[in-house]
Protein backbone atom coordinates (compact mmCIF):
# COMPACT_ATOMS: atom_id res chain seq x y z
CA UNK A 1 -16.17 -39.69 -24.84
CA UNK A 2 -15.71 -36.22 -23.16
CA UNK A 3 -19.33 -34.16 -23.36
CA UNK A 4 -18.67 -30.98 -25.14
CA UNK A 5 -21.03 -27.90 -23.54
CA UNK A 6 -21.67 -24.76 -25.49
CA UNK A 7 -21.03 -21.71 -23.82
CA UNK A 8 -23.73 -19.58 -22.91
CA UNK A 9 -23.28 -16.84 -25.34
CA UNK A 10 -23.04 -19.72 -27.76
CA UNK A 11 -26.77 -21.36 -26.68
CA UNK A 12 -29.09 -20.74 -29.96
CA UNK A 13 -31.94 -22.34 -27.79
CA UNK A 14 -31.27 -18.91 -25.50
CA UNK A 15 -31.11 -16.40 -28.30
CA UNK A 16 -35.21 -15.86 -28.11
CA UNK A 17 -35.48 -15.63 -24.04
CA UNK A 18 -36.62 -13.14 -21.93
CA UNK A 19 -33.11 -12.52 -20.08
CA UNK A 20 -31.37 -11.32 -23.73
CA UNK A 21 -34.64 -9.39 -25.36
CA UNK A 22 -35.38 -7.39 -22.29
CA UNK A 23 -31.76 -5.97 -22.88
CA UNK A 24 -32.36 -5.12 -26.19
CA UNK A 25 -32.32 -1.13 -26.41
CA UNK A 26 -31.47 -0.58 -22.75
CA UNK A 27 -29.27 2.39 -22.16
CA UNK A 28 -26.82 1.93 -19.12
CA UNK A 29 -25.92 5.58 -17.22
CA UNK A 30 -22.49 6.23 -16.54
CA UNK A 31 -21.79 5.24 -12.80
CA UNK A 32 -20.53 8.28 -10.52
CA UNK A 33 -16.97 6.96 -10.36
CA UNK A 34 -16.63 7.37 -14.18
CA UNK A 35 -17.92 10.75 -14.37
CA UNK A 36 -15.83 11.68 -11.78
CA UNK A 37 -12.98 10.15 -13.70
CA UNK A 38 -14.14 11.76 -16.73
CA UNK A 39 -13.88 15.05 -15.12
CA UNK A 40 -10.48 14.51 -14.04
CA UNK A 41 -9.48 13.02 -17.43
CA UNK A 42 -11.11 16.76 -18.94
CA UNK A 43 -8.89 19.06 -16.32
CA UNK A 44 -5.95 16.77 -17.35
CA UNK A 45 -6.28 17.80 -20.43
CA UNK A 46 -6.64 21.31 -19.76
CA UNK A 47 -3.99 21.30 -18.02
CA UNK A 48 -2.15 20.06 -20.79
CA UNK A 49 -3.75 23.03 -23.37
CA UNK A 50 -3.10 25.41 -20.61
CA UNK A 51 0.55 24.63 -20.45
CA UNK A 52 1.47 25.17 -24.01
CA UNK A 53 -0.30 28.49 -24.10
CA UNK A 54 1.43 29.24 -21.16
CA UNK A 55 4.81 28.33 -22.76
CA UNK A 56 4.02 29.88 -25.90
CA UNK A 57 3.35 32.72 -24.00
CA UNK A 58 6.34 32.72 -22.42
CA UNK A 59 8.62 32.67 -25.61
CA UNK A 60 6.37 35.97 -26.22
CA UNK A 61 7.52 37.74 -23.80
CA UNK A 62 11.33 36.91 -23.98
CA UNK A 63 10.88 38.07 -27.59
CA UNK A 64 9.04 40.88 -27.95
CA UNK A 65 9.02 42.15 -24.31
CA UNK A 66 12.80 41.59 -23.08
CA UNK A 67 13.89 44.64 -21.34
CA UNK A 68 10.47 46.19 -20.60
CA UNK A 69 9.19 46.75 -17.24
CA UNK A 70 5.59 45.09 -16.93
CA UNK A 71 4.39 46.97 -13.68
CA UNK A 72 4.58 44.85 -10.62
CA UNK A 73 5.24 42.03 -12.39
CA UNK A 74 8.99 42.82 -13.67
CA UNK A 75 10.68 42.48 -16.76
CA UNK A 76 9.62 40.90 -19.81
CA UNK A 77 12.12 37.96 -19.52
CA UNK A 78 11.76 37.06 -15.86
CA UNK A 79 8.02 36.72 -16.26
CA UNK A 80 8.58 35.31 -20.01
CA UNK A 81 11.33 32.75 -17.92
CA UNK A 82 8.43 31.88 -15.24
CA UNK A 83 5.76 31.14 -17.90
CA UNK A 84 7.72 28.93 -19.85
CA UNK A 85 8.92 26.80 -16.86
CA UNK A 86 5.58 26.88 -15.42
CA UNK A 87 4.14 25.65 -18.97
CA UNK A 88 5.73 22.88 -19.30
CA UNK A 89 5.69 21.86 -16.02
CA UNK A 90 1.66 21.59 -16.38
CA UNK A 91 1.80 20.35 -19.92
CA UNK A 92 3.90 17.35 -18.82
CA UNK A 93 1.94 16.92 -15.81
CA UNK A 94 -1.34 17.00 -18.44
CA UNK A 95 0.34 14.54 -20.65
CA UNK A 96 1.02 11.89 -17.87
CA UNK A 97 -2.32 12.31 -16.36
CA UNK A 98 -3.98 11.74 -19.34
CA UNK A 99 -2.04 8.65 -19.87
CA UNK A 100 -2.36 7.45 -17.05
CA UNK A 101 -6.79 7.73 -16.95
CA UNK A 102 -6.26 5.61 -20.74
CA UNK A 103 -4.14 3.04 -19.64
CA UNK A 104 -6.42 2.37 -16.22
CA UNK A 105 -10.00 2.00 -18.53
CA UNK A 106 -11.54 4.05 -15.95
CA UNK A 107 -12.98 6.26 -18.43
């Protein structure tokens, strides 16, 4: 007959030891490499806001500021043409990054 052994999550006669009821209550600190990650998972995502206020912002200034000179900076619809192309640039950029920090379970 084949023996059968329980696996050691399984083990009732280890339920009560010391090994499992000095973990009871302990708190384990994030490691350095997943704060760092979290970080980097936070400035994706900024990115990502940053990019649609920067396209929204954009569409403003084709709209309401077409022909108007804005100082050094030139017309309304070159600078509104910049910010939108920059915008989504860095939301899509944001999107993928924070995509890509999920899938990996480094956060």
């Amino acid at each position: 007959m084949p023996s059968f052994s329980t696996k050691q999550g399984n083990d009732p006669a280890r339920e009560g030891s010391a090994t499992n009821s000095s973990r009871v209550g302990h708190k384990t600190t994030p490691s350095l490499r997943e704060k760092c990650f979290l970080w980097l998972e936070v400035g994706a995502f900024g990115a990502f806001i940053i990019g649609g206020l920067g396209t929204l912002a954009g569409l403003g200034c084709i709209l309401f500021a077409d022909q108007r000179d804005l100082g050094f900076w030139g017309q309304g619809r070159s600078l509104g043409l910049l910010l939108i192309c920059v915008g989504l640039c860095l939301s899509v950029a944001g999107v993928l990054l924070v995509r890509f920090f999920r899938n990996r379970q480094w956060v």
